[in-house]
N, C-alpha and C. Protein backbone atom coordinates (compact mmCIF):
# COMPACT_ATOMS: atom_id res chain seq x y z
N UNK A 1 -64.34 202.51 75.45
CA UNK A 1 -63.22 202.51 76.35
C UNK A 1 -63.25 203.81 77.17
N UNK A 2 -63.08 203.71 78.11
CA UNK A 2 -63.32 205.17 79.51
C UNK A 2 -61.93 205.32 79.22
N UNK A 3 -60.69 205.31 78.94
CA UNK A 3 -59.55 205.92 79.07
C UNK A 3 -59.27 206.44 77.89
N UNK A 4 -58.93 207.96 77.54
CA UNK A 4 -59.10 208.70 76.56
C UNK A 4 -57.34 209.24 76.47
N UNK A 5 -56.97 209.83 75.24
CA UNK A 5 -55.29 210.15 75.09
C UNK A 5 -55.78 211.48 75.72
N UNK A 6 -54.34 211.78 76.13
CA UNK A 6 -54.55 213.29 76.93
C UNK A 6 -54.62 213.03 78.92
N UNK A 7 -55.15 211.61 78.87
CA UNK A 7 -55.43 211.27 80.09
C UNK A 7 -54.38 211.27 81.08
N UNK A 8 -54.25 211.17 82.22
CA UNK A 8 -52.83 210.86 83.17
C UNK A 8 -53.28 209.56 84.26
N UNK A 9 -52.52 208.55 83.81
CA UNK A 9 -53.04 207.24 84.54
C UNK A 9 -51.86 206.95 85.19
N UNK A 10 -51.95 205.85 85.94
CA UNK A 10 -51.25 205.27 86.74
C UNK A 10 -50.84 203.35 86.24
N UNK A 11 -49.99 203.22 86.66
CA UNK A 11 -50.02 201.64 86.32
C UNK A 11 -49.95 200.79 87.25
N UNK A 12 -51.26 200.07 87.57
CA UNK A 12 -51.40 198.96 88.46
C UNK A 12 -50.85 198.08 88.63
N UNK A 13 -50.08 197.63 87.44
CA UNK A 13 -49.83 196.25 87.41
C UNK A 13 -49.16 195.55 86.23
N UNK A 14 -47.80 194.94 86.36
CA UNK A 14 -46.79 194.85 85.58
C UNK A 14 -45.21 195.23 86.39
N UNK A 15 -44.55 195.01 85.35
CA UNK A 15 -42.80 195.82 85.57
C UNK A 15 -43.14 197.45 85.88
N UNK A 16 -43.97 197.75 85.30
CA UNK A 16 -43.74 199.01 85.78
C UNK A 16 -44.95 199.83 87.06
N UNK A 17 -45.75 198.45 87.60
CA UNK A 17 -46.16 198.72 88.26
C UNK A 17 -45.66 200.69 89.23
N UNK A 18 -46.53 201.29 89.58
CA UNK A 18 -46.25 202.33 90.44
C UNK A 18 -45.85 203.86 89.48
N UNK A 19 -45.87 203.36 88.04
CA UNK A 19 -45.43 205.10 87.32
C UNK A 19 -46.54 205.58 86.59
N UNK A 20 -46.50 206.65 86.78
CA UNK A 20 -47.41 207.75 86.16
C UNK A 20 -46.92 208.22 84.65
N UNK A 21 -47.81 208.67 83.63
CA UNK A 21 -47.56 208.80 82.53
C UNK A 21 -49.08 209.55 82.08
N UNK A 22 -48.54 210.32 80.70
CA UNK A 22 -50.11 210.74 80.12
C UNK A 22 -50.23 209.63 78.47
N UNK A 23 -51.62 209.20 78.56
CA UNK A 23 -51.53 208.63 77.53
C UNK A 23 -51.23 209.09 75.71
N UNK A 24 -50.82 208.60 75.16
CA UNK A 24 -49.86 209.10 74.19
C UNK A 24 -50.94 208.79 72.81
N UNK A 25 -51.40 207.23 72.67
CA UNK A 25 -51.97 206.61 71.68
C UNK A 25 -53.00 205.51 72.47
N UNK A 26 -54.07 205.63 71.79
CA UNK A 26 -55.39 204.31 72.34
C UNK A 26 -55.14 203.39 71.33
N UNK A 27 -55.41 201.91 71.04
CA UNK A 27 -55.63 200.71 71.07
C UNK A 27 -57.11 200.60 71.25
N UNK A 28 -58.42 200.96 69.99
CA UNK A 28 -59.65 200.32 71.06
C UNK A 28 -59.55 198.76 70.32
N UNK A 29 -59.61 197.99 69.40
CA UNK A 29 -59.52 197.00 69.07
C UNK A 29 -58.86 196.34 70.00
N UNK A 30 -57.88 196.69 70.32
CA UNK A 30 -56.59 195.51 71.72
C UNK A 30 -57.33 196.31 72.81
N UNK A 31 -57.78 197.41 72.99
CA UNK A 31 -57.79 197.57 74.31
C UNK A 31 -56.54 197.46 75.39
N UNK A 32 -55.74 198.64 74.48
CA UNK A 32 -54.34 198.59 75.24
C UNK A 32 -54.32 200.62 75.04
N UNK A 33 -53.15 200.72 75.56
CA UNK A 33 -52.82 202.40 75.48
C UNK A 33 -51.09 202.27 75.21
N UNK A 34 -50.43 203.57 74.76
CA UNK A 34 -49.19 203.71 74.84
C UNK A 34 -49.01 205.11 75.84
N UNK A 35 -47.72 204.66 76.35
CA UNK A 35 -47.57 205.84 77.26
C UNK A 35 -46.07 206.03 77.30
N UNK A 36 -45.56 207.29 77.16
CA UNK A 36 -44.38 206.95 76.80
C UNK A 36 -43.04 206.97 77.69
N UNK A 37 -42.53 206.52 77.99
CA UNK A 37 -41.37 206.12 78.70
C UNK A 37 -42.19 205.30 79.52
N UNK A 38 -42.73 204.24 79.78
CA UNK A 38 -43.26 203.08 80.41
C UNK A 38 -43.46 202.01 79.13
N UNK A 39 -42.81 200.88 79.52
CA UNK A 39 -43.07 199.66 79.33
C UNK A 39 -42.15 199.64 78.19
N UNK A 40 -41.15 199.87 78.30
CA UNK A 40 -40.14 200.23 76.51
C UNK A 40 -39.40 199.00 76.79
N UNK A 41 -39.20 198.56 75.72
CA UNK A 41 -38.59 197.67 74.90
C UNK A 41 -37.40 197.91 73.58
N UNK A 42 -36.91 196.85 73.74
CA UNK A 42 -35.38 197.37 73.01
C UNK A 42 -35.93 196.30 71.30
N UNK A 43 -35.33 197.25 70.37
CA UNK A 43 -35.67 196.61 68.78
C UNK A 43 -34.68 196.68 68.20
N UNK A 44 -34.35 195.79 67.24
CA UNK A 44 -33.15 195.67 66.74
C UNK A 44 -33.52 196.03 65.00
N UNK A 45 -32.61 197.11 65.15
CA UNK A 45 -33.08 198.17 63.41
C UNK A 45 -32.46 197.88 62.67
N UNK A 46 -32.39 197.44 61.35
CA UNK A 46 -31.36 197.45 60.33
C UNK A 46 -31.27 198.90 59.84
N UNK A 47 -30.11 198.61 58.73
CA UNK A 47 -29.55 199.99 58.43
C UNK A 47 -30.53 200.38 57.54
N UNK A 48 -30.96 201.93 57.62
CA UNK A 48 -31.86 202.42 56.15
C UNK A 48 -31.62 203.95 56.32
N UNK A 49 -32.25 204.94 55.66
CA UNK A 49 -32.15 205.92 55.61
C UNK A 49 -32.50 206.65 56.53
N UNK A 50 -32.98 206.66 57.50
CA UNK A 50 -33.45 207.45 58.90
C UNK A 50 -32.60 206.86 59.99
N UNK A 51 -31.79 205.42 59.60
CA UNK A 51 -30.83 205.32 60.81
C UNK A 51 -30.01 204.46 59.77
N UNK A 52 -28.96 205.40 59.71
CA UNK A 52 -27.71 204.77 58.21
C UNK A 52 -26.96 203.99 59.20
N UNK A 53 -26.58 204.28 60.75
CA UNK A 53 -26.33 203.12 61.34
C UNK A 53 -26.78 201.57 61.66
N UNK A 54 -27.97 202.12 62.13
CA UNK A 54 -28.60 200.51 62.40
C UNK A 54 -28.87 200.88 63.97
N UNK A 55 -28.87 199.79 64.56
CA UNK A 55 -28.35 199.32 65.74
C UNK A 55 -30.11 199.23 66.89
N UNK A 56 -29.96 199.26 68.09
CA UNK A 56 -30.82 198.72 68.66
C UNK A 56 -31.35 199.83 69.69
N UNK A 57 -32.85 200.46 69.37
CA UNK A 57 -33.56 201.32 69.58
C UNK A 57 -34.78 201.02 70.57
N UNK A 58 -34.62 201.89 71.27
CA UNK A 58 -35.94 201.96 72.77
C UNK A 58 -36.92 202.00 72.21
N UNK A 59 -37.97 201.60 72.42
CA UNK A 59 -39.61 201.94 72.03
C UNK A 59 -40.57 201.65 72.95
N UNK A 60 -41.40 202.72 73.25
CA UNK A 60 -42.74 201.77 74.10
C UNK A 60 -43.59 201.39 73.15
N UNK A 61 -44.10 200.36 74.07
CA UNK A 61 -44.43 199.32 73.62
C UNK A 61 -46.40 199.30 74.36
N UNK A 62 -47.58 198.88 73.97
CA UNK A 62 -48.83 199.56 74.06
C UNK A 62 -48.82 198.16 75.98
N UNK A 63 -49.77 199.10 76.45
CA UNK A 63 -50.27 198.24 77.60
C UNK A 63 -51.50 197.79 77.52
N UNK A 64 -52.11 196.43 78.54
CA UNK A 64 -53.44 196.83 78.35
C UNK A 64 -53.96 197.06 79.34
N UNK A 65 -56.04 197.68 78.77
CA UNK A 65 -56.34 199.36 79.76
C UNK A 65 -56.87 198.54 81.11
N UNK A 66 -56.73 197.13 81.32
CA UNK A 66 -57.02 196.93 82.95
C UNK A 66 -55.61 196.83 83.37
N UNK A 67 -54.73 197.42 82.72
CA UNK A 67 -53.35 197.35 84.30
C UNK A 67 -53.24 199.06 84.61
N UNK A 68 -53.88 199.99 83.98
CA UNK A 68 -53.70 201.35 84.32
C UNK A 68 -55.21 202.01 84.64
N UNK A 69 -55.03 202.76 85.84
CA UNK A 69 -56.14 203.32 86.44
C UNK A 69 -55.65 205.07 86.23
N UNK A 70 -57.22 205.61 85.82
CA UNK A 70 -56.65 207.24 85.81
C UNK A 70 -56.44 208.00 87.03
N UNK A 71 -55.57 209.13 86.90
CA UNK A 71 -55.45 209.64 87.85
C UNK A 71 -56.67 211.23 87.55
N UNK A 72 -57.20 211.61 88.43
CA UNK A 72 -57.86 212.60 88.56
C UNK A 72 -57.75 213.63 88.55
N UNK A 73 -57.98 214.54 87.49
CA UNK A 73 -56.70 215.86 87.77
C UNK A 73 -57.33 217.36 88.81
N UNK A 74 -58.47 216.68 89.37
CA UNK A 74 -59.23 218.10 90.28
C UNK A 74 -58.32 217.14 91.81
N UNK A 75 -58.82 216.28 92.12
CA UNK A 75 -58.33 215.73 93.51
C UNK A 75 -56.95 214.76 93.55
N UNK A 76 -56.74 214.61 92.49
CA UNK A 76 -55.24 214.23 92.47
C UNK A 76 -55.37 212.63 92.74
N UNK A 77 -56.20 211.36 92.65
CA UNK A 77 -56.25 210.15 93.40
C UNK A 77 -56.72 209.28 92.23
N UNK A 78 -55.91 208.20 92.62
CA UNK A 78 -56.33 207.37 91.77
C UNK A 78 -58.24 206.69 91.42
N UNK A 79 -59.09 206.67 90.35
CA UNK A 79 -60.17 206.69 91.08
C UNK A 79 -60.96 205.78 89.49
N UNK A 80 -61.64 205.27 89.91
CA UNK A 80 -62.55 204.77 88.34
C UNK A 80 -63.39 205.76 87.88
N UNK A 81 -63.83 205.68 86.61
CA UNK A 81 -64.72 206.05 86.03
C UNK A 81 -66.15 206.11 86.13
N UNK A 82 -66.91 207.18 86.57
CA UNK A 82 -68.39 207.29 85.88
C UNK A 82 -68.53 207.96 85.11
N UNK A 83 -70.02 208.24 84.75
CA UNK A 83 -70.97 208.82 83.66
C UNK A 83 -71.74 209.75 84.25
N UNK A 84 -71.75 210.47 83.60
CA UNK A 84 -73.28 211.54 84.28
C UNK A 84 -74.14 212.48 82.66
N UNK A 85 -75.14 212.14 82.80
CA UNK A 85 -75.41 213.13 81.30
C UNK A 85 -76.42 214.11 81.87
N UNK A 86 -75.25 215.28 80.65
CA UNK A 86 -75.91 216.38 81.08
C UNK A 86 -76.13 217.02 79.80
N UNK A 87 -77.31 217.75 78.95
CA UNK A 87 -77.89 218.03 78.27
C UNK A 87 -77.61 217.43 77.40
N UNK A 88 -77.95 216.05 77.25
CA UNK A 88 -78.01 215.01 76.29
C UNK A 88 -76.01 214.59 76.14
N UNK A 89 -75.19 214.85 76.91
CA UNK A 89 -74.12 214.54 76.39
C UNK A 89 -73.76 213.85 77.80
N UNK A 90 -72.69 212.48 77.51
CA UNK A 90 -72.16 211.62 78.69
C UNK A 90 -70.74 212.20 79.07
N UNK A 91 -71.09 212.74 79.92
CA UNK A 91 -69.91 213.43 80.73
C UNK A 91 -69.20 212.04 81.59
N UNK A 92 -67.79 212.40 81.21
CA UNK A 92 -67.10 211.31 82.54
C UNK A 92 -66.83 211.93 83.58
N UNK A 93 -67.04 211.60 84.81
CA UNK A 93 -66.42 212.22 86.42
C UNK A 93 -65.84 211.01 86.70
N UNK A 94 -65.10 211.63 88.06
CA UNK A 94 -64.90 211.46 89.25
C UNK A 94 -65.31 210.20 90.33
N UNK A 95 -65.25 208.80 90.17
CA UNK A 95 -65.95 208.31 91.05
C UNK A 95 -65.79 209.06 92.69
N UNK A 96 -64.60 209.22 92.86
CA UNK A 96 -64.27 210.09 94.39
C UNK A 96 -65.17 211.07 94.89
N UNK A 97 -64.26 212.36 93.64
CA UNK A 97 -64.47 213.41 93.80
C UNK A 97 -65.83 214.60 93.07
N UNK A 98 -66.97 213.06 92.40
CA UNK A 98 -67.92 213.50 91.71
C UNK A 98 -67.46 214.69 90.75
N UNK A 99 -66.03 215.14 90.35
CA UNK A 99 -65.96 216.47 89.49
C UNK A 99 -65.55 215.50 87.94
N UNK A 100 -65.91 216.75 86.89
CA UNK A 100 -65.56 216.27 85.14
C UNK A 100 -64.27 215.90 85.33
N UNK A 101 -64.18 214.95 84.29
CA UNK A 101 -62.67 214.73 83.48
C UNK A 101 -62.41 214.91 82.29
């Protein structure tokens, strides 16, 4: 999977089409990401010891990695992924701006 936690992507496509976020948690089995305050969903908690109330709690919820494209943090643009290896190790760049990510 080319999208790594730590990353800052964008979301193509969905409800939340148009927001920016850094990724939080990967999914490689689903091939999804979590990001947090995008895509949250409401859960309904019973009462227990970490919430003696109960009641009904926000959570995001994981996306998957073809509705979010990364954002680039040297040129700032939304852009895909390459490869480049350099002394035996696969560096990701820049499709744009040819610089590391």
């Amino acid at each position: 999977m080319k999208i790594k936690k730590g990353d800052k992507v964008k979301i193509i496509a969905g409800k939340d089409k148009g927001r920016e976020g850094i990724v939080e948690k990967v999914y490689k089995k689903q091939s999804s990401v979590v990001i947090p305050k995008v895509n949250i969903y409401k859960k309904h908690v019973k009462k227990n010891e970490k919430m003696p109330q109960g009641g009904v709690v926000e959570i995001p919820r994981p996306i998957d990695v073809s509705n979010v494209i990364i954002v680039c943090p040297k040129c700032n643009k939304t852009s895909k992924i390459g490869y480049r290896v350099e002394k035996n190790k696969r560096i990701r760049i820049c499709k744009k701006c040819e610089s590391a990510i």
